[in-house]
PDB file of N, CA and C in Angstrom:
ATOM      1  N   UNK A   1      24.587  61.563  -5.654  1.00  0.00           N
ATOM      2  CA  UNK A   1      25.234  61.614  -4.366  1.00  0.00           C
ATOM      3  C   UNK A   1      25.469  63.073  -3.975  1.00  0.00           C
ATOM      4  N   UNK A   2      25.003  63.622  -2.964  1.00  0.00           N
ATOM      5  CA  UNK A   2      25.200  64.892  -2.380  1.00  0.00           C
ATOM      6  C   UNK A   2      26.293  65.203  -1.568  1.00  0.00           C
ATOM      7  N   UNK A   3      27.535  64.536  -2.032  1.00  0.00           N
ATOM      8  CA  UNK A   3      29.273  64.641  -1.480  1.00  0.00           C
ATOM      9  C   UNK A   3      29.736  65.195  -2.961  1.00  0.00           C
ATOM     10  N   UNK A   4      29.019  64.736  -3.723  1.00  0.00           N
ATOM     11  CA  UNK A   4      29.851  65.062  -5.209  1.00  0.00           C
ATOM     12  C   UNK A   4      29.986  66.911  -5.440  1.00  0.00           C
ATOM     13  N   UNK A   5      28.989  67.377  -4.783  1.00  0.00           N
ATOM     14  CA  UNK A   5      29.118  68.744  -5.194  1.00  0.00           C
ATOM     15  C   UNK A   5      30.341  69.370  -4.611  1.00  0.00           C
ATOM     16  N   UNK A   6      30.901  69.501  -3.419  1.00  0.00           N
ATOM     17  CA  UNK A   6      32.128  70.029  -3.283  1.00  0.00           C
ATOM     18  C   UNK A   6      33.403  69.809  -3.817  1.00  0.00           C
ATOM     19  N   UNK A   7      32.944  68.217  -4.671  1.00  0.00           N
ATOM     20  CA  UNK A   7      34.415  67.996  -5.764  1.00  0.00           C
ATOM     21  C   UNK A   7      34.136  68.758  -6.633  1.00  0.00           C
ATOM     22  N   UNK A   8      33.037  68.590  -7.417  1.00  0.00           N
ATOM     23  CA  UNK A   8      32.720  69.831  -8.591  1.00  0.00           C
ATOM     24  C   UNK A   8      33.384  71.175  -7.759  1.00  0.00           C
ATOM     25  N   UNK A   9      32.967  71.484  -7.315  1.00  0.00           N
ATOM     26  CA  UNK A   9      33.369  73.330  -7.092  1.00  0.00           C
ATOM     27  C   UNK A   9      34.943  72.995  -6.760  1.00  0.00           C
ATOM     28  N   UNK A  10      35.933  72.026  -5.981  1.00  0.00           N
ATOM     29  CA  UNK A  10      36.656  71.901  -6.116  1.00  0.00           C
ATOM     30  C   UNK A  10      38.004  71.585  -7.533  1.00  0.00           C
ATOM     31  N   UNK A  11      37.266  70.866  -8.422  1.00  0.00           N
ATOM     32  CA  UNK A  11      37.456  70.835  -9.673  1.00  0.00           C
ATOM     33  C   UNK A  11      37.252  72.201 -10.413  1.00  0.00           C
ATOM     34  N   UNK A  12      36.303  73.046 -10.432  1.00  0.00           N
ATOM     35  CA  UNK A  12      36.518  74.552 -11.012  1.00  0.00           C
ATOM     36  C   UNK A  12      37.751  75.395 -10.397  1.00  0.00           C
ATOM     37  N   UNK A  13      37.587  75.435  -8.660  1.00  0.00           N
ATOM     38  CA  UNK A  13      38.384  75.719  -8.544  1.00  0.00           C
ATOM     39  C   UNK A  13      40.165  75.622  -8.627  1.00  0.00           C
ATOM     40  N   UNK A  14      40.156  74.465  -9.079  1.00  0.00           N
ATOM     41  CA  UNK A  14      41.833  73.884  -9.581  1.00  0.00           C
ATOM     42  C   UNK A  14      41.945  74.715 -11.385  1.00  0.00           C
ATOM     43  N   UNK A  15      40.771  74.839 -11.420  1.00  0.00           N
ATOM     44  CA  UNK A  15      40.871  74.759 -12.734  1.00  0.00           C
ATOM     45  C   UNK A  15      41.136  76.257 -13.161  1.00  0.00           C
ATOM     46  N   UNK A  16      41.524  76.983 -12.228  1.00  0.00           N
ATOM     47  CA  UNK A  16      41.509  78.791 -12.556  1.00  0.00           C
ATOM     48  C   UNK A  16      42.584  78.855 -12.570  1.00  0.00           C
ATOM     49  N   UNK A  17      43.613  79.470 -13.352  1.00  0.00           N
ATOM     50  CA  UNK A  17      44.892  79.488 -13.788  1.00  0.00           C
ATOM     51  C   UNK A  17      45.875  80.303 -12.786  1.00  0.00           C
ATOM     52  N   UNK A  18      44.760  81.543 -11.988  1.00  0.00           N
ATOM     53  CA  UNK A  18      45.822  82.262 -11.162  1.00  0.00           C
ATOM     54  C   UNK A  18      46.228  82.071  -9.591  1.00  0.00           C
ATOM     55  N   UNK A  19      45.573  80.691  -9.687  1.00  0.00           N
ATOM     56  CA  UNK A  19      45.950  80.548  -8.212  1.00  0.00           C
ATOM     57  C   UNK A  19      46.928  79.738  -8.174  1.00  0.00           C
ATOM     58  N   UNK A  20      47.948  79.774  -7.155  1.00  0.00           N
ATOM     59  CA  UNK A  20      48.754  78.592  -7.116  1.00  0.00           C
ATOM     60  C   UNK A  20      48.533  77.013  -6.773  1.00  0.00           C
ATOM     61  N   UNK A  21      49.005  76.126  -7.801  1.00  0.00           N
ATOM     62  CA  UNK A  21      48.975  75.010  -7.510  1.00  0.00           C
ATOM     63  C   UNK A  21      48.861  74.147  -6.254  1.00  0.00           C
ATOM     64  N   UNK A  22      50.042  74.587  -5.526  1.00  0.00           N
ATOM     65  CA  UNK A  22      50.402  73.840  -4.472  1.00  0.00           C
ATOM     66  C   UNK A  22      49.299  74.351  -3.236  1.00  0.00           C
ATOM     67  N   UNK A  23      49.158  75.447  -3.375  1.00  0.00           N
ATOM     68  CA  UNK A  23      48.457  75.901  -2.171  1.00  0.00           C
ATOM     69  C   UNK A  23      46.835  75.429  -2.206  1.00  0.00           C
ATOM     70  N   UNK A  24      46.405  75.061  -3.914  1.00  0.00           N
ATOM     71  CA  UNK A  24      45.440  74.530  -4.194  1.00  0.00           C
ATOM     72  C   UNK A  24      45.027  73.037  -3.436  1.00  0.00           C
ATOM     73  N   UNK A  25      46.314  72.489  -3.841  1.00  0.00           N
ATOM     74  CA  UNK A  25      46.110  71.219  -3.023  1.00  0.00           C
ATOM     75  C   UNK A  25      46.127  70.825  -1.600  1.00  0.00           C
ATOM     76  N   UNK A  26      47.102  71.724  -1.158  1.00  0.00           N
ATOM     77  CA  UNK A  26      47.021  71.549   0.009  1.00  0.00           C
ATOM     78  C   UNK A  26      45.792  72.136   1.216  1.00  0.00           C
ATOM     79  N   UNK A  27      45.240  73.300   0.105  1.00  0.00           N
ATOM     80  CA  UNK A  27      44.178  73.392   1.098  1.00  0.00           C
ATOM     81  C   UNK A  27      42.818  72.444   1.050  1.00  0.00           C
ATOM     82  N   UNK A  28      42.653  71.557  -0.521  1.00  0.00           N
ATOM     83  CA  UNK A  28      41.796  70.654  -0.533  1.00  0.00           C
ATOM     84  C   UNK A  28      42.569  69.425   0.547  1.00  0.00           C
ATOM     85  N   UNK A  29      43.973  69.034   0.732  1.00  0.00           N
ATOM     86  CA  UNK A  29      43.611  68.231   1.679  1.00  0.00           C
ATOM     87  C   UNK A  29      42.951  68.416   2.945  1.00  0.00           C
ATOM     88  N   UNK A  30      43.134  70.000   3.181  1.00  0.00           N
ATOM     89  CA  UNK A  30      42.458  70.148   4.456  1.00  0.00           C
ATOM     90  C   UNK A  30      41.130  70.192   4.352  1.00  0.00           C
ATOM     91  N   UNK A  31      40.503  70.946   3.245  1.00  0.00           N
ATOM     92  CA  UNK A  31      38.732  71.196   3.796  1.00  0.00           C
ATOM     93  C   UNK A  31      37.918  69.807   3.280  1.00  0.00           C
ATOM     94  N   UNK A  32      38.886  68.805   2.266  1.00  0.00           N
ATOM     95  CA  UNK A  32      37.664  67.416   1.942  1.00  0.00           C
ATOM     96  C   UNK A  32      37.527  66.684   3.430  1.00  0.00           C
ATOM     97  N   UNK A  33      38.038  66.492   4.443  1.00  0.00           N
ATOM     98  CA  UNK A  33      37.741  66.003   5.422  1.00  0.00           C
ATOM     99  C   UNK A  33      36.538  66.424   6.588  1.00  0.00           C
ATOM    100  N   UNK A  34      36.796  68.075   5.814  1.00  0.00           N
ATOM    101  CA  UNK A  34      35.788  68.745   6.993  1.00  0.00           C
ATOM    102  C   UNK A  34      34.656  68.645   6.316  1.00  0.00           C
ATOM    103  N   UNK A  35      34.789  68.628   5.122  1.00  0.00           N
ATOM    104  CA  UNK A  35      33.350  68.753   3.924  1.00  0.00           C
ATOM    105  C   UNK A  35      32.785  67.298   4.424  1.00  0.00           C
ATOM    106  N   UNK A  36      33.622  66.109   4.089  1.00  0.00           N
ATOM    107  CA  UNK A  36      33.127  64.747   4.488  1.00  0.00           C
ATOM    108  C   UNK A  36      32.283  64.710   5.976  1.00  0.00           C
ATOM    109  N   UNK A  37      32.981  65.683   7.158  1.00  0.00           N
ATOM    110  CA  UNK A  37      32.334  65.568   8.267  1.00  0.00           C
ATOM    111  C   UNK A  37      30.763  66.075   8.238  1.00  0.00           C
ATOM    112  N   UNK A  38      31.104  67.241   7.512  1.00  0.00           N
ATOM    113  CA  UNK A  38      29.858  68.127   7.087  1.00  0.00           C
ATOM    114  C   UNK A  38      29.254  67.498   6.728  1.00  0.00           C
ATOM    115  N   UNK A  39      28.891  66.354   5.365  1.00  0.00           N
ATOM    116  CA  UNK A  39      28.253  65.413   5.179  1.00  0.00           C
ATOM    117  C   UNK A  39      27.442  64.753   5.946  1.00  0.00           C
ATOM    118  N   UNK A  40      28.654  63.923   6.671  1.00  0.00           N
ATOM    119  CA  UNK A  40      27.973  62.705   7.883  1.00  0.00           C
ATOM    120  C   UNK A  40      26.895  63.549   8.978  1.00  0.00           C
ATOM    121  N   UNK A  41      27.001  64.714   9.200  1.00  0.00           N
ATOM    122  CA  UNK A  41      26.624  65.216  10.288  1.00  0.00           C
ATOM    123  C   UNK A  41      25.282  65.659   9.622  1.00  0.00           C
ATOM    124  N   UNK A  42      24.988  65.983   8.752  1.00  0.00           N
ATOM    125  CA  UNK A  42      23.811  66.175   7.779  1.00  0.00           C
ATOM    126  C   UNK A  42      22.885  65.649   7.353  1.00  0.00           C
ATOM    127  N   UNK A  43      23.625  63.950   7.676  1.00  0.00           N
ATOM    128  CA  UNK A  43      22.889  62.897   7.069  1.00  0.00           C
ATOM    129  C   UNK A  43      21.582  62.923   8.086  1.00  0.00           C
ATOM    130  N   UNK A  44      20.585  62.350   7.168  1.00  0.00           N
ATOM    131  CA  UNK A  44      19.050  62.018   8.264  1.00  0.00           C
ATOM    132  C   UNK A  44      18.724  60.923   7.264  1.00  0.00           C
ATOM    133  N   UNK A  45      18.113  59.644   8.315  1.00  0.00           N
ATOM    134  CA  UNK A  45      17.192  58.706   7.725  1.00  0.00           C
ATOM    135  C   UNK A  45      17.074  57.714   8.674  1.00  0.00           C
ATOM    136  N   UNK A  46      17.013  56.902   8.601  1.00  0.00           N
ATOM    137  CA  UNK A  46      16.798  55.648   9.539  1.00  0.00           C
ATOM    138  C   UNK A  46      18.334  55.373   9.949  1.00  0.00           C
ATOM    139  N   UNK A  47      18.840  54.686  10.923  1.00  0.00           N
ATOM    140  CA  UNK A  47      20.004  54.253  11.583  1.00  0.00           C
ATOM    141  C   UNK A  47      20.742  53.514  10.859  1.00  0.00           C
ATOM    142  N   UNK A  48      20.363  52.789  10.055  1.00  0.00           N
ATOM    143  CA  UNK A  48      21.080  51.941   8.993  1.00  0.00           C
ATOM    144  C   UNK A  48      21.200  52.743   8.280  1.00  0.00           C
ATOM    145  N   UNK A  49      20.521  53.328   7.689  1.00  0.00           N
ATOM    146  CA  UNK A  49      20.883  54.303   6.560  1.00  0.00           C
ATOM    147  C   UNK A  49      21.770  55.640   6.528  1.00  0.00           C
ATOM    148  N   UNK A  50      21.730  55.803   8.154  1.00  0.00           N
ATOM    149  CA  UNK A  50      22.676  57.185   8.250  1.00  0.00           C
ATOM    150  C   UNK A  50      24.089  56.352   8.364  1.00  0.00           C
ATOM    151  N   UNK A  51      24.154  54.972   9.262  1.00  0.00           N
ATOM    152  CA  UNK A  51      25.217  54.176   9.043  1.00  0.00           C
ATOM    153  C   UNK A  51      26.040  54.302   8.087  1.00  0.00           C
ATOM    154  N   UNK A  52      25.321  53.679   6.988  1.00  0.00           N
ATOM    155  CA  UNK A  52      26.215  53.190   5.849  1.00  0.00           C
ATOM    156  C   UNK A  52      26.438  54.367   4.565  1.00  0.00           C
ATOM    157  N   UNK A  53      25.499  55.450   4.738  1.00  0.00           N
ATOM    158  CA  UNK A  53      25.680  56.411   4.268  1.00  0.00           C
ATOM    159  C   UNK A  53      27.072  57.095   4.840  1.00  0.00           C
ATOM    160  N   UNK A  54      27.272  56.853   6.107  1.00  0.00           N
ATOM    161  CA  UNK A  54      28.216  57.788   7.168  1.00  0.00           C
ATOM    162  C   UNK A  54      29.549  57.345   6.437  1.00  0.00           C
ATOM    163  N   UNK A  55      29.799  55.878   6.334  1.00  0.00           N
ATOM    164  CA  UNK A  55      31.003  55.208   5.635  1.00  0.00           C
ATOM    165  C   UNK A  55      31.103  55.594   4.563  1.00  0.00           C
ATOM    166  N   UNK A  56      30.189  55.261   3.691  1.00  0.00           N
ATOM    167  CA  UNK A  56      30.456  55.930   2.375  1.00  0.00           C
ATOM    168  C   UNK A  56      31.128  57.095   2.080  1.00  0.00           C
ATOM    169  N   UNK A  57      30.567  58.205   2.892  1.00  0.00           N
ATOM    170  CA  UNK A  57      31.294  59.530   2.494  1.00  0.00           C
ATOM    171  C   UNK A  57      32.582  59.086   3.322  1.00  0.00           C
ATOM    172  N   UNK A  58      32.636  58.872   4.511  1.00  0.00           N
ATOM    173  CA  UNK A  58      34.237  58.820   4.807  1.00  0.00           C
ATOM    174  C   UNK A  58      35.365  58.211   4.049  1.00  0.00           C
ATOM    175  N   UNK A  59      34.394  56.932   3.649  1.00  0.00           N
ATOM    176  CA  UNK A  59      35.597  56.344   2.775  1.00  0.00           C
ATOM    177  C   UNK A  59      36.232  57.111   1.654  1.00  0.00           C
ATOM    178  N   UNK A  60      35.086  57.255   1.080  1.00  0.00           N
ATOM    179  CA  UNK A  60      35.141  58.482  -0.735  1.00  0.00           C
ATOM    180  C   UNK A  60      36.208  59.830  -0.153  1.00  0.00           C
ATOM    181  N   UNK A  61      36.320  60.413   1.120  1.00  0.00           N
ATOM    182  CA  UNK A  61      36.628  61.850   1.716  1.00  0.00           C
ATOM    183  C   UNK A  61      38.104  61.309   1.916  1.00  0.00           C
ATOM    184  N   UNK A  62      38.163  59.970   2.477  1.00  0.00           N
ATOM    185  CA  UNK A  62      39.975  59.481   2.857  1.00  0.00           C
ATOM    186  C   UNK A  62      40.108  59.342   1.680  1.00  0.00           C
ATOM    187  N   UNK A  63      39.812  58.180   0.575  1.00  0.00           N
ATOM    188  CA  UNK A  63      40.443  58.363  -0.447  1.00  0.00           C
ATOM    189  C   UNK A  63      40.845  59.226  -1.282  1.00  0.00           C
ATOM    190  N   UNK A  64      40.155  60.297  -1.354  1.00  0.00           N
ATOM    191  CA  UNK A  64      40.538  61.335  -1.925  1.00  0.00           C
ATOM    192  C   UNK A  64      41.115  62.217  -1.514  1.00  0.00           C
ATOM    193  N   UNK A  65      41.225  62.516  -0.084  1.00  0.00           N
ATOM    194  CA  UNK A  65      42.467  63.347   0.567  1.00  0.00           C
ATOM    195  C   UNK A  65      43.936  62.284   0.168  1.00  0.00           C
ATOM    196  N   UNK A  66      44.035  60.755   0.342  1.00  0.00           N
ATOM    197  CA  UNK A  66      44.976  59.807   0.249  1.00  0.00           C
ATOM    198  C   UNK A  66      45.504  59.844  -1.231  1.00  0.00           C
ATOM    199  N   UNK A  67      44.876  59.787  -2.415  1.00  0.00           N
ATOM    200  CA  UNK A  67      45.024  60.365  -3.522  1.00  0.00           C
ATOM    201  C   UNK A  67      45.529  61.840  -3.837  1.00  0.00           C
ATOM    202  N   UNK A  68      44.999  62.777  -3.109  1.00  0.00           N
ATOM    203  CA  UNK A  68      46.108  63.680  -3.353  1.00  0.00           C
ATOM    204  C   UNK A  68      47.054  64.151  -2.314  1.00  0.00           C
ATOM    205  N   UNK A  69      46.925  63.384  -1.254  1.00  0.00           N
ATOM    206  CA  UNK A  69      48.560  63.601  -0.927  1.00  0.00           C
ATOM    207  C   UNK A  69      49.493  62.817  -1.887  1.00  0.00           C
ATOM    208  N   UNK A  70      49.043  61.472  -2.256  1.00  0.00           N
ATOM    209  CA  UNK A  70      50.129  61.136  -3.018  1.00  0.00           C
ATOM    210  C   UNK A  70      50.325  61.625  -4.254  1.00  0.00           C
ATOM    211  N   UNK A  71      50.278  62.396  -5.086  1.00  0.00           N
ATOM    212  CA  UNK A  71      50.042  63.726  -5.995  1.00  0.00           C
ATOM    213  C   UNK A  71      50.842  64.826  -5.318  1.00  0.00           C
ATOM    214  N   UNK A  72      50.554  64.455  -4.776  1.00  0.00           N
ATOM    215  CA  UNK A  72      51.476  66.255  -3.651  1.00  0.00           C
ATOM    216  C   UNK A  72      52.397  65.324  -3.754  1.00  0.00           C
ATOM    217  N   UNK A  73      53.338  64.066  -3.204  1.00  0.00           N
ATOM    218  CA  UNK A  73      54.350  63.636  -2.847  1.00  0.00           C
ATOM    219  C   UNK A  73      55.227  63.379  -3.890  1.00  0.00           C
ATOM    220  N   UNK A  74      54.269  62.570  -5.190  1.00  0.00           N
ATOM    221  CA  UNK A  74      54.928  62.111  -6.220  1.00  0.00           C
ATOM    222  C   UNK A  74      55.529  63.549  -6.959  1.00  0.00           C
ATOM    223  N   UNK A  75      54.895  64.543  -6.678  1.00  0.00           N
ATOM    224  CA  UNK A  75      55.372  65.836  -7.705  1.00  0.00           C
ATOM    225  C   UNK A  75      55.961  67.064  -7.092  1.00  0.00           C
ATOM    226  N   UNK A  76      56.685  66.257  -5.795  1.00  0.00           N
ATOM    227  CA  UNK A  76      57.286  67.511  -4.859  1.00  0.00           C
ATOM    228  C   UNK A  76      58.758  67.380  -5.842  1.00  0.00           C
ATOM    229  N   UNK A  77      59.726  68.239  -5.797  1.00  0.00           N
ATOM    230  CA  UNK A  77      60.985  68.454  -6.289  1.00  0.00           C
ATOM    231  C   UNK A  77      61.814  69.173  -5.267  1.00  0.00           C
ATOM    232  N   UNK A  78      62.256  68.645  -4.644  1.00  0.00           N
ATOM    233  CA  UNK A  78      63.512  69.123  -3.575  1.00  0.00           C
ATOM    234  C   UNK A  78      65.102  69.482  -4.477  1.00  0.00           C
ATOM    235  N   UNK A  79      64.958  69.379  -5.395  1.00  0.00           N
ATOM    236  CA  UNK A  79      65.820  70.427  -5.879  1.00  0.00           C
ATOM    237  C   UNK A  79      65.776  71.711  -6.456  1.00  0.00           C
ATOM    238  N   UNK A  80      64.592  71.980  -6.054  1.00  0.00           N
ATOM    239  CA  UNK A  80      64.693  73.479  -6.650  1.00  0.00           C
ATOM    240  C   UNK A  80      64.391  74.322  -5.579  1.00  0.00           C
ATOM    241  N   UNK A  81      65.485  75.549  -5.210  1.00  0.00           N
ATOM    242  CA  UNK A  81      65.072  76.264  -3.672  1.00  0.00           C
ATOM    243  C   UNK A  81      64.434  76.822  -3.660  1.00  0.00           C
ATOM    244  N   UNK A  82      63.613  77.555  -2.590  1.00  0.00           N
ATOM    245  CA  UNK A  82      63.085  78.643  -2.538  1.00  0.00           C
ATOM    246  C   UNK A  82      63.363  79.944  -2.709  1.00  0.00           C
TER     247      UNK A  82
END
């Protein structure tokens, strides 16, 4: 599947110790949606096939922005200030 590569580079990139966490995630919620668009808009083949190809990545791109917001939510701590 040619959506998988921006999780890989996304996965290295979580994986470098000096960046911050939070800002990590939050900027993957923003660019997996645009990456997913990037996808769909890329796609070529027959009409059915750009179809159901088109869903596929959207679905895989929401769930995984939906997955880590809830990751961001479950591991926010409002008691500790800024």
């Amino acid at each position: 599947m040619p959506f998988q590569i921006p999780l890989i580079i996304l996965a290295y990139w979580h994986s470098q110790k000096n960046v911050s966490t939070w800002l990590d995630i939050l900027s993957s919620i923003i660019f997996i949606p645009l990456i997913g668009a990037f996808f769909i808009f890329i796609t070529k083949g027959s009409q059915k096939n750009v179809e159901q190809n088109s869903k596929y990545v959207a679905i895989f791109s929401s769930l995984a922005n939906f997955l880590l917001s809830l990751f961001l939510w479950y591991s926010f701590n409002n008691n500790i200030p800024d």
